[in-house]
N, C-alpha and C. Protein backbone atom coordinates (compact mmCIF):
# COMPACT_ATOMS: atom_id res chain seq x y z
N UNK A 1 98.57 86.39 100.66
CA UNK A 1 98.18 87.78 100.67
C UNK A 1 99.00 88.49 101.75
N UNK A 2 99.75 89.45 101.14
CA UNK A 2 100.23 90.15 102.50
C UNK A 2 99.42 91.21 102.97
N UNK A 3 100.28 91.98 104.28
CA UNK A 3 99.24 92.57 105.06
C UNK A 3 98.68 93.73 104.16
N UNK A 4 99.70 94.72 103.46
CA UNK A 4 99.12 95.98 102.85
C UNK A 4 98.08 94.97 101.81
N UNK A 5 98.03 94.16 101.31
CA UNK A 5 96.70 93.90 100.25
C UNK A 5 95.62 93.29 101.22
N UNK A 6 95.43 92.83 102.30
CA UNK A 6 94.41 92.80 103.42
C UNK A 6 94.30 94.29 104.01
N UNK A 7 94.81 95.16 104.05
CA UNK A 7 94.42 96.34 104.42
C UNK A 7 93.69 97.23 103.44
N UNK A 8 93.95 97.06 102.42
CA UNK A 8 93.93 97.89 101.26
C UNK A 8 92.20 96.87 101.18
N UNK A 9 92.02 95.82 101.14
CA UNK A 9 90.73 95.00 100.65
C UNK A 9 89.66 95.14 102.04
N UNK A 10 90.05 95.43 103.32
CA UNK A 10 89.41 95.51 103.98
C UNK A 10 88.98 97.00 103.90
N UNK A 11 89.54 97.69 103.74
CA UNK A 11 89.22 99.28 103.76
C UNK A 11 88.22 99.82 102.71
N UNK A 12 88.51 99.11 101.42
CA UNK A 12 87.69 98.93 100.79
C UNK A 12 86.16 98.55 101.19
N UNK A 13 86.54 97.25 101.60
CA UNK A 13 85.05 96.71 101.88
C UNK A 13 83.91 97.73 103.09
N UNK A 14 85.03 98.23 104.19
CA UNK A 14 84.33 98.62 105.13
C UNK A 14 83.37 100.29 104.81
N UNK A 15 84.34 100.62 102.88
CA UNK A 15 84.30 101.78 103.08
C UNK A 15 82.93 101.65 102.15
N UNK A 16 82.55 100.90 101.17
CA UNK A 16 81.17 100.35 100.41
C UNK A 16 80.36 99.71 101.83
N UNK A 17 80.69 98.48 102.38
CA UNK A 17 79.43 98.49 103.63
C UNK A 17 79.02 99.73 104.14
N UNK A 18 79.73 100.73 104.26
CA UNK A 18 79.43 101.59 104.69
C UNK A 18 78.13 102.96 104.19
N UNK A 19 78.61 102.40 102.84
CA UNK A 19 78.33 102.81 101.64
C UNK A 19 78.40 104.81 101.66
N UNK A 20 79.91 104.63 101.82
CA UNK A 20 80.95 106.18 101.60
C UNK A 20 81.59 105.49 100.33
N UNK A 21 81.44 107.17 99.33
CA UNK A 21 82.27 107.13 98.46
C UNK A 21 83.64 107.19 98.93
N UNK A 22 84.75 107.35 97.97
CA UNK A 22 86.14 107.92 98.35
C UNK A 22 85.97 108.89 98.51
N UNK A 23 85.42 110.00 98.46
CA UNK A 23 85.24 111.36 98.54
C UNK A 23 84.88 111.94 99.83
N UNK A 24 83.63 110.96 99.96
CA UNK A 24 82.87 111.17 101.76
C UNK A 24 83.83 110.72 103.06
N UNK A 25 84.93 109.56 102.23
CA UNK A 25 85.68 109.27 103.08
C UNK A 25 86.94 110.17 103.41
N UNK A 26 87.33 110.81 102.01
CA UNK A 26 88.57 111.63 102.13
C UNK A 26 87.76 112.98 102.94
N UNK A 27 86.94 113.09 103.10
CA UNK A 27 86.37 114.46 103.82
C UNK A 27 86.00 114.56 105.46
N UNK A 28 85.62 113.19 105.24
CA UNK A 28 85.48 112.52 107.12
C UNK A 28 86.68 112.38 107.32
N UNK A 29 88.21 112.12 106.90
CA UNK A 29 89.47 112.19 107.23
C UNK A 29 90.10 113.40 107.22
N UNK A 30 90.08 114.49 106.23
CA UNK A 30 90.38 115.52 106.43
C UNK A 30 91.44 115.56 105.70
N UNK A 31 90.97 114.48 103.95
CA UNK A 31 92.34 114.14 103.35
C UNK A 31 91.78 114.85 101.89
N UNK A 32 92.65 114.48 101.02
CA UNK A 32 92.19 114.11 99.56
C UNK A 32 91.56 113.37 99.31
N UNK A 33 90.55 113.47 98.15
CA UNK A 33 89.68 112.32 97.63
C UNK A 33 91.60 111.62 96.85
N UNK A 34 92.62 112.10 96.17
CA UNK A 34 93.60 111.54 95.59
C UNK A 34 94.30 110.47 96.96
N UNK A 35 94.14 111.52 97.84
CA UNK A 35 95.26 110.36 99.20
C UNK A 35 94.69 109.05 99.18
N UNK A 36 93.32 109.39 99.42
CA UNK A 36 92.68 107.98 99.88
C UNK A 36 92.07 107.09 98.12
N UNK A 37 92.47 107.36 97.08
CA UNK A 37 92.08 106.92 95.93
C UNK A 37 93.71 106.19 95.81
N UNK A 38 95.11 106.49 96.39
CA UNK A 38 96.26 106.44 96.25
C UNK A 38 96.53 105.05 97.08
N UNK A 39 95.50 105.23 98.36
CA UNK A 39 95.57 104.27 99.02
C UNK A 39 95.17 102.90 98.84
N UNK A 40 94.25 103.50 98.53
CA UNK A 40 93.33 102.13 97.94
C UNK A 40 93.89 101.37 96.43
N UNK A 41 94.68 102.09 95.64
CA UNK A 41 95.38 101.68 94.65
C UNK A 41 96.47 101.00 95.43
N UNK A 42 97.08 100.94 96.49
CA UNK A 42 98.39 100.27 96.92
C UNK A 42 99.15 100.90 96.53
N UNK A 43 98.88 102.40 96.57
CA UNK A 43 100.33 103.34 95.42
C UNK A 43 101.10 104.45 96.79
N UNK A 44 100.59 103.99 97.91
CA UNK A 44 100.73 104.95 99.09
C UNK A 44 99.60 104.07 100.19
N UNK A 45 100.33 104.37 101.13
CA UNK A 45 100.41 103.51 102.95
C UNK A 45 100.37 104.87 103.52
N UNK A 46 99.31 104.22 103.92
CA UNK A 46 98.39 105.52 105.75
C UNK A 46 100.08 105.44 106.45
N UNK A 47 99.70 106.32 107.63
CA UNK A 47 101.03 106.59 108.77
C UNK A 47 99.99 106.15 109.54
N UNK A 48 100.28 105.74 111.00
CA UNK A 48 99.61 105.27 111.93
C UNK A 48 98.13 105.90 112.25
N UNK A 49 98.85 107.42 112.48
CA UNK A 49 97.58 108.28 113.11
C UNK A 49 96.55 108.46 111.66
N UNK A 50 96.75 108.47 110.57
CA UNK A 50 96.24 108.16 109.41
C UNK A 50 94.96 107.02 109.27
N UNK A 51 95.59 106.01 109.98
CA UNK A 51 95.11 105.08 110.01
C UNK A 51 93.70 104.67 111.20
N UNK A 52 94.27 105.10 112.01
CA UNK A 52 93.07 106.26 113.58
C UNK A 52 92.31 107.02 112.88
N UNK A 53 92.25 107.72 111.76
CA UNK A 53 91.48 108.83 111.52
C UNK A 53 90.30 107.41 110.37
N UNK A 54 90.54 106.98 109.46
CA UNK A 54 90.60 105.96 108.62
C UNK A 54 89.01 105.04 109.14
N UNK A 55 89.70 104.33 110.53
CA UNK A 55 89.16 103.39 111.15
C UNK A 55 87.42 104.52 111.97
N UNK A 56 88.01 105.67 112.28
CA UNK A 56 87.14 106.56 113.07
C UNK A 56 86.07 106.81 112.01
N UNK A 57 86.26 107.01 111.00
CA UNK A 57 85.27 107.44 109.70
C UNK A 57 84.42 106.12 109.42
N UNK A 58 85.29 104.73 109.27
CA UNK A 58 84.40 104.15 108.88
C UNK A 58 83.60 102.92 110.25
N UNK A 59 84.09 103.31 111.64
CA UNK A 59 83.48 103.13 112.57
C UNK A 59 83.72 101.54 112.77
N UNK A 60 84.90 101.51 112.77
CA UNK A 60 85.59 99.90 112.67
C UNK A 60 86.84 99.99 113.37
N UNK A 61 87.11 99.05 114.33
CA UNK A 61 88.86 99.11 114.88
C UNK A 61 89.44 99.08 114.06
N UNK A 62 90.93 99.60 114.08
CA UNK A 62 91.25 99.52 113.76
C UNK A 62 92.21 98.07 113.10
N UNK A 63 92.31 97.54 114.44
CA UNK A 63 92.67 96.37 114.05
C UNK A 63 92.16 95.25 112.87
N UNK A 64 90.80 95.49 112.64
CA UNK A 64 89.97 95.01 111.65
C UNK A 64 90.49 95.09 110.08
N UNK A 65 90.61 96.58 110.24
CA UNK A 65 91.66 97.00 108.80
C UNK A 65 92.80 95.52 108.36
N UNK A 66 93.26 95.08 109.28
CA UNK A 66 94.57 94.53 108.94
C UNK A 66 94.30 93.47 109.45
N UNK A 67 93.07 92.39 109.95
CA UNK A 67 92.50 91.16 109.82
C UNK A 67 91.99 90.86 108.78
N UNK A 68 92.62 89.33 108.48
CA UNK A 68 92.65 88.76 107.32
C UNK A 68 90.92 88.22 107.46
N UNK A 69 90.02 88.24 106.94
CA UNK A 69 88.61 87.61 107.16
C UNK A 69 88.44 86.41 106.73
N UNK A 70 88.71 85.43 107.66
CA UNK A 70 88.22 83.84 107.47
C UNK A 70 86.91 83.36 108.56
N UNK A 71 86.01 83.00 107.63
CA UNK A 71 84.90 82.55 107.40
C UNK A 71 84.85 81.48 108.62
N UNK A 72 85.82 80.83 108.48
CA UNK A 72 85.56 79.25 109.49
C UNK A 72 86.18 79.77 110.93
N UNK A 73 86.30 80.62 111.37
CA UNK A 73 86.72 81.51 112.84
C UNK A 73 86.87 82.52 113.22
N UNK A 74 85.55 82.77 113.15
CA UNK A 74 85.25 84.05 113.31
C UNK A 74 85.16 84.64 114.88
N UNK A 75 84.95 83.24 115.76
CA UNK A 75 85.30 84.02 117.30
C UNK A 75 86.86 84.23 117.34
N UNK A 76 87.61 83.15 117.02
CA UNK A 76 89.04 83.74 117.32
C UNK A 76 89.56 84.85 116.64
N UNK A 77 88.90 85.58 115.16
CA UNK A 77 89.28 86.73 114.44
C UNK A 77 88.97 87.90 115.59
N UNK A 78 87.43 87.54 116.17
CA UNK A 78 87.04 88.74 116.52
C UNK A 78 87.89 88.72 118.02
N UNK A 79 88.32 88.27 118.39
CA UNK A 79 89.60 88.29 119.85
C UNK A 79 90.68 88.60 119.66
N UNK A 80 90.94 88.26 118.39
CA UNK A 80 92.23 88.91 118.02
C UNK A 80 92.20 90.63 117.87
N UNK A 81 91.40 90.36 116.92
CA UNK A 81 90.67 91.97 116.85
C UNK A 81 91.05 93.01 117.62
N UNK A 82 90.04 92.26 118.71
CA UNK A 82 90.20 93.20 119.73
C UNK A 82 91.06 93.35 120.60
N UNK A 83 92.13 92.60 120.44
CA UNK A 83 93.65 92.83 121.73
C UNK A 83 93.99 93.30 120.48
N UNK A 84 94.31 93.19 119.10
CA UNK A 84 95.11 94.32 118.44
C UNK A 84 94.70 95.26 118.40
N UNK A 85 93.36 95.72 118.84
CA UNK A 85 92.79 97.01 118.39
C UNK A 85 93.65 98.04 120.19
N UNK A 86 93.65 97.07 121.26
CA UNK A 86 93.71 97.39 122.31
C UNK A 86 95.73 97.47 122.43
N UNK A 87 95.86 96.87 121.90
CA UNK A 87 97.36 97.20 121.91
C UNK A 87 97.25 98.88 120.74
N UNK A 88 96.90 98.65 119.67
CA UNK A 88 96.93 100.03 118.87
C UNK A 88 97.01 101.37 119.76
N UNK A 89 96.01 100.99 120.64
CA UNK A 89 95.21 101.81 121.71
C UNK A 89 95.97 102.57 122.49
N UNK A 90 97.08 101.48 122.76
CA UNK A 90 98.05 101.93 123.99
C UNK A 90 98.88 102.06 123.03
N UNK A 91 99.38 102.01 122.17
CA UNK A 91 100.59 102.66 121.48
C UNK A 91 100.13 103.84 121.43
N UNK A 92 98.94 104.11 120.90
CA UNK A 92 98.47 105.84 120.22
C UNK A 92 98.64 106.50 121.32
N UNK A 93 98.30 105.85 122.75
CA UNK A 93 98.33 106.88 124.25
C UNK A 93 99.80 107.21 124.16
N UNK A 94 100.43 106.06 124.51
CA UNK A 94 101.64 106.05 124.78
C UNK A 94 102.30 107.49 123.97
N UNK A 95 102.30 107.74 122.23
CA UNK A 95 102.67 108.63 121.16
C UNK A 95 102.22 109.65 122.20
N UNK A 96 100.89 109.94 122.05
CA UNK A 96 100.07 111.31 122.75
C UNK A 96 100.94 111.52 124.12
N UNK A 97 101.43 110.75 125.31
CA UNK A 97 102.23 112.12 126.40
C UNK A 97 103.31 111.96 125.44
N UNK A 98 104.08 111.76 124.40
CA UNK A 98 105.58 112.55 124.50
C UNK A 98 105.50 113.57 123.81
């Protein structure tokens, strides 16, 4: 599985746990119900800050989006998690002063 079909299946999932349509989600983003129906087809890829807005709606790091979910390690997923969510973090600062 590569990463866009773990992104695309996690976004999914987080966006039913959540239980947001595509619609509630394209409106908490400030998108199209088509952008985010485009996305989720694999027919079109978020841009970073896209992806910040994405994770903010459905109240999940971002890094999560793009963790693969295995069952048998789930402390080392969730550590990973969170230094990718924390590197994301400092890239997005880093973008924001220039």
């Amino acid at each position: 599985m590569d990463l866009a079909e773990i992104f695309v299946g996690n976004m999914k999932k987080y966006r039913k746990a959540a239980g947001i349509s595509q619609e509630k989600l394209a409106e908490l983003c400030g998108a199209s119900h088509s952008h985010i129906r485009q996305i989720e087809c694999g027919s079109r890829y978020p841009s970073f800050g896209f992806i910040k807005r994405l994770s903010d709606a459905l109240q999940v790091p971002a890094a999560l989006l793009f963790t693969c979910q295995n069952e048998k390690k789930p402390g080392k997923e969730h550590i990973e998690a969170e230094l990718a969510e924390k590197v994301l973090q400092n890239i997005h600062s880093a973008f924001e002063k220039l």
